[in-house]
N, C-alpha and C. Protein backbone atom coordinates (compact mmCIF):
# COMPACT_ATOMS: atom_id res chain seq x y z
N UNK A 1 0.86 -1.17 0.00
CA UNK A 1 0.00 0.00 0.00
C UNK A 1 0.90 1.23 0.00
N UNK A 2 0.38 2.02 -0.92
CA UNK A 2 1.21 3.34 -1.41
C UNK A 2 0.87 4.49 -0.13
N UNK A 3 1.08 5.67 0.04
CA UNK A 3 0.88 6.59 0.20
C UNK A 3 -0.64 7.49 -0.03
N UNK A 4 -0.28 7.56 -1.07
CA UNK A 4 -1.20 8.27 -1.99
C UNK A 4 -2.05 7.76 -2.33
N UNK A 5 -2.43 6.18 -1.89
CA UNK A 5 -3.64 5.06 -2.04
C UNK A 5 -4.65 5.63 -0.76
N UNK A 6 -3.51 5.95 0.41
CA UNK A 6 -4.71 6.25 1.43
C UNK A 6 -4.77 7.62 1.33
N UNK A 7 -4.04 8.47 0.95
CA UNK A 7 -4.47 9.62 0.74
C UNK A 7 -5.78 10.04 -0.25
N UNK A 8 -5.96 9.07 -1.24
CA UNK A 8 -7.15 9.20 -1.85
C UNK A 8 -8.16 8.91 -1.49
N UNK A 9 -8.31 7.37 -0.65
CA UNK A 9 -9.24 6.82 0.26
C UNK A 9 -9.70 8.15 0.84
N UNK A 10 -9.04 8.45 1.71
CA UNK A 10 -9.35 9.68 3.14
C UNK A 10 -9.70 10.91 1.68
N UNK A 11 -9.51 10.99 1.12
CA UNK A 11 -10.26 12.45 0.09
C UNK A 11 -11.36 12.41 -0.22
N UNK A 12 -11.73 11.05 -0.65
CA UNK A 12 -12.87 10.20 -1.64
C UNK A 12 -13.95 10.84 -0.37
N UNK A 13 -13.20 10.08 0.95
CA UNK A 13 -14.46 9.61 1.90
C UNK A 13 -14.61 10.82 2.62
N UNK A 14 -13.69 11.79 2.28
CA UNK A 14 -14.10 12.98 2.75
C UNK A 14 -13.22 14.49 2.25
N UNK A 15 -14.54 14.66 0.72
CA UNK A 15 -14.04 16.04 -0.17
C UNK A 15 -14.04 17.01 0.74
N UNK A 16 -13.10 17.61 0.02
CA UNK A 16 -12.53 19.07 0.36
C UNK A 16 -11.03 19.62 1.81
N UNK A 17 -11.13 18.15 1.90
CA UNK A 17 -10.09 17.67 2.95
C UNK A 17 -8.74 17.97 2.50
N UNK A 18 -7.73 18.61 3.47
CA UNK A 18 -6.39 18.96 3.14
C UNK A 18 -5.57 17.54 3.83
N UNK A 19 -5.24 16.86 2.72
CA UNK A 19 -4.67 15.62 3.84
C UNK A 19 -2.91 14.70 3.16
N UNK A 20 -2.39 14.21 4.00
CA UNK A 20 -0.61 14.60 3.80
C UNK A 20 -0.82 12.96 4.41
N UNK A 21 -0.26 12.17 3.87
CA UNK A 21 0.00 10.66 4.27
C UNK A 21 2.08 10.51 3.91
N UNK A 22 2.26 9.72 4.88
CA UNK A 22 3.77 9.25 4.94
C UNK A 22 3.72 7.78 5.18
N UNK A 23 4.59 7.13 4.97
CA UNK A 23 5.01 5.69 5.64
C UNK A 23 5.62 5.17 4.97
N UNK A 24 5.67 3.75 5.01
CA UNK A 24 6.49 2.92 4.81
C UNK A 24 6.05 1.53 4.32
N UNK A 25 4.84 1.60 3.61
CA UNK A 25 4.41 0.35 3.00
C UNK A 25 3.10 -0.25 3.97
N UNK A 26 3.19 -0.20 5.06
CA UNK A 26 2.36 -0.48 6.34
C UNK A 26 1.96 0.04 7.75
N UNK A 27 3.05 0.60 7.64
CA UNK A 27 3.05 2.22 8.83
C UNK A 27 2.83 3.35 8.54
N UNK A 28 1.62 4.07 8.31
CA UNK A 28 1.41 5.30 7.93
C UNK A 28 0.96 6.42 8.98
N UNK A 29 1.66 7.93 8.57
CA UNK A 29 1.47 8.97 9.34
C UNK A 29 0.71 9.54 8.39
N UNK A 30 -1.16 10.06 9.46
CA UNK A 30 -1.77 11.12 8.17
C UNK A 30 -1.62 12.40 9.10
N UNK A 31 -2.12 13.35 8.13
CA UNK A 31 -2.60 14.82 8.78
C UNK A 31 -3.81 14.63 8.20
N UNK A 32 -4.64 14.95 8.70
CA UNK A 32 -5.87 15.43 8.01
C UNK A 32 -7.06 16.71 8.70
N UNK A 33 -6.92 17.90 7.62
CA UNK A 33 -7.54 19.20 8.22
C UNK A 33 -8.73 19.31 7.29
N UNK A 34 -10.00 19.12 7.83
CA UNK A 34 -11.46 19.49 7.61
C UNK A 34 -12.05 19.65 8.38
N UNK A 35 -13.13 20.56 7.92
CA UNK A 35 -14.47 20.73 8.81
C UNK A 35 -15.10 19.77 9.06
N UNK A 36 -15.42 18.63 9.13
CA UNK A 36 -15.98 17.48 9.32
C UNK A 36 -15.25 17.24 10.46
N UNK A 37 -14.53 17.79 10.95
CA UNK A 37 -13.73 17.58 12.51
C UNK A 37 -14.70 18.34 13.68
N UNK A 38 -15.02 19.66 13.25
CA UNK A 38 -15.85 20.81 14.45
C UNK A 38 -16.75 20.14 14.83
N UNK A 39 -16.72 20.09 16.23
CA UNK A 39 -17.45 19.70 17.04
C UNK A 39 -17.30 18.03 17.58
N UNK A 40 -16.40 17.74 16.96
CA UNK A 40 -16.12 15.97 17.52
C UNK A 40 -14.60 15.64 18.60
N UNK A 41 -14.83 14.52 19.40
CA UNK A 41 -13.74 14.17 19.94
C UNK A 41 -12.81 13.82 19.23
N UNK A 42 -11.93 13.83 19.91
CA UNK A 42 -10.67 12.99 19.48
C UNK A 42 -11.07 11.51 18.49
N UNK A 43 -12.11 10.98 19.46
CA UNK A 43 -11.89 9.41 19.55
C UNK A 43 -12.68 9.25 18.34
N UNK A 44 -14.07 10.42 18.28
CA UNK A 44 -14.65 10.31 17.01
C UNK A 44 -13.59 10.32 15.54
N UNK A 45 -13.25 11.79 15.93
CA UNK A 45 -12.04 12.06 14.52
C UNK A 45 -11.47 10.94 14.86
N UNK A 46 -10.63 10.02 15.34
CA UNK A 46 -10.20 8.97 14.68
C UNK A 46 -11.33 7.21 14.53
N UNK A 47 -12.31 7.55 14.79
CA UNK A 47 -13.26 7.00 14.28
C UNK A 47 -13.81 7.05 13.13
N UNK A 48 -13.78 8.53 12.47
CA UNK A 48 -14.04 9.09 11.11
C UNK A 48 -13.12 8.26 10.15
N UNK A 49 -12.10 8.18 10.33
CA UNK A 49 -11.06 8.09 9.60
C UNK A 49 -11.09 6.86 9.66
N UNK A 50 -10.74 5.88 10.49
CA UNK A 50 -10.68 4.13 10.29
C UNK A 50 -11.58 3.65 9.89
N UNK A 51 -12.97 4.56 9.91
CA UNK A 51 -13.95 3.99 8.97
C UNK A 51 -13.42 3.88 7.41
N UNK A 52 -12.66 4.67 7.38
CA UNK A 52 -13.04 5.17 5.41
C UNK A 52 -11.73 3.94 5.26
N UNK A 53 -10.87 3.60 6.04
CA UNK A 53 -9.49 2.67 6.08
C UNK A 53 -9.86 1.28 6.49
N UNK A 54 -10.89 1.14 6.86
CA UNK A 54 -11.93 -0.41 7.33
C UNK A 54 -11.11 -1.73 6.91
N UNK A 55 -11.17 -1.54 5.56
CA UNK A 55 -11.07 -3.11 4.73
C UNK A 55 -9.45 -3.08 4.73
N UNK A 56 -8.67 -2.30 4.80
CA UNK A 56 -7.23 -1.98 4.64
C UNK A 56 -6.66 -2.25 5.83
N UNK A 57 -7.34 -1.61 6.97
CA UNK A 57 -6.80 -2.13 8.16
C UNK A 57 -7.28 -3.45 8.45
N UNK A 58 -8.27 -4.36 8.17
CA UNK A 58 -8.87 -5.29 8.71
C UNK A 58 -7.79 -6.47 7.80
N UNK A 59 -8.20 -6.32 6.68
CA UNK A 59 -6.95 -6.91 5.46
C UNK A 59 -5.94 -7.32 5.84
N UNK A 60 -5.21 -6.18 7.07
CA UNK A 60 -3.59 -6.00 7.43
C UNK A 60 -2.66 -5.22 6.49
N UNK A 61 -3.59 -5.13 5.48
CA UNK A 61 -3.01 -3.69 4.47
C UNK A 61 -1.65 -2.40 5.12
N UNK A 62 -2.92 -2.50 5.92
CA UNK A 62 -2.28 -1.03 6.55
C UNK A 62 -2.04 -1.44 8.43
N UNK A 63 -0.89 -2.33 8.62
CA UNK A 63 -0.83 -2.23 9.72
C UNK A 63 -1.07 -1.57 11.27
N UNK A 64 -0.09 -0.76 10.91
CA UNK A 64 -0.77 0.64 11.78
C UNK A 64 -0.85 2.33 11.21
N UNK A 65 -1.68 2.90 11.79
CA UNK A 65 -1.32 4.28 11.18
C UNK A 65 -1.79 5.43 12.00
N UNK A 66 -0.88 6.35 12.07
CA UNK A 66 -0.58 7.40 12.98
C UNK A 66 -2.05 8.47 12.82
N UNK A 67 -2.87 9.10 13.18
CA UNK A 67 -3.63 10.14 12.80
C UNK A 67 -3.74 11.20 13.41
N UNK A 68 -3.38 12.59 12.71
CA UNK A 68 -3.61 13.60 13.46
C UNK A 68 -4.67 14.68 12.61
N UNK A 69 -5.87 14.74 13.51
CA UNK A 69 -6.90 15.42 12.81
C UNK A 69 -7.20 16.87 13.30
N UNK A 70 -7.47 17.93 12.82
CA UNK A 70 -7.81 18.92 13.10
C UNK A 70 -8.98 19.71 11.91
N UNK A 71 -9.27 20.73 12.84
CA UNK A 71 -10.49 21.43 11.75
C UNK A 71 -9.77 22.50 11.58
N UNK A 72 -9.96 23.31 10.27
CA UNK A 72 -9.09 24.42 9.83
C UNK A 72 -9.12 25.27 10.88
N UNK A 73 -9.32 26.17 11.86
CA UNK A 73 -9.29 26.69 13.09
C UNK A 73 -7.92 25.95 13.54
N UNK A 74 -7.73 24.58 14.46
CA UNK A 74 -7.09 24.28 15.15
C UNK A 74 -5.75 24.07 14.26
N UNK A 75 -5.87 23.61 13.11
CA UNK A 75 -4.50 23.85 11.87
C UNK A 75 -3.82 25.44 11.91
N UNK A 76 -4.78 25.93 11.78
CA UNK A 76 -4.01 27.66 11.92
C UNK A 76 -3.39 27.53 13.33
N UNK A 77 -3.78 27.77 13.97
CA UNK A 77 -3.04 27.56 15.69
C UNK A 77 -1.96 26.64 15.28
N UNK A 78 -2.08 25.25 14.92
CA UNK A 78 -0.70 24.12 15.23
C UNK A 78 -0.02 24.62 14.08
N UNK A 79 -0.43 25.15 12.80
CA UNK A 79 1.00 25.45 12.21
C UNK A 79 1.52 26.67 12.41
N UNK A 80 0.64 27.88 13.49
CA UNK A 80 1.77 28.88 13.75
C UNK A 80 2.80 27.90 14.92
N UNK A 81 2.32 27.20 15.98
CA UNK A 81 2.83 26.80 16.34
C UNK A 81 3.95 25.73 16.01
N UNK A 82 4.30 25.55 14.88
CA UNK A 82 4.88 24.30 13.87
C UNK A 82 4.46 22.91 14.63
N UNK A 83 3.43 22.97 15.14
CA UNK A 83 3.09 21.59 15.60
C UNK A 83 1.90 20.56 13.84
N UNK A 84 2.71 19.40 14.15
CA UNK A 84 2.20 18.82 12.52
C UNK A 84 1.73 17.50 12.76
């Protein structure tokens, strides 16, 4: 599994999304900044997301993968702060 395989997944399953995938074949780091974040926990936003990654993680596709979600609000704050 590429990069840019789950980066499309996570776009598909949710347009208009600013989203940055890294790894290593099975270990992936995302960012992902949308409004579809305001107003949810943590646990949701990464509930959002392993949904749209379901069959990939269940597969073993995608071993593990890192997620850091924010809504454009909290992105402005972490990248003045260079937090990523």
């Amino acid at each position: 599994m590429q990069p840019e395989d789950i980066k499309a997944m996570i776009e598909t399953g949710m347009p208009g999304a600013e989203v940055t995938v890294s790894g290593d074949g099975s270990h992936f780091d995302v960012t992902i900044v949308s409004p579809e974040f305001e107003g949810k926990t943590m646990v949701q936003e990464q509930q959002m997301v392993n949904s749209l990654l379901y069959e990939k993680i269940t597969s073993g596709e995608i071993h593990a993968i890192n997620i850091k979600a924010y809504t454009p609000d909290e992105w402005k704050t972490a990248s003045q702060l260079r937090i990523s």
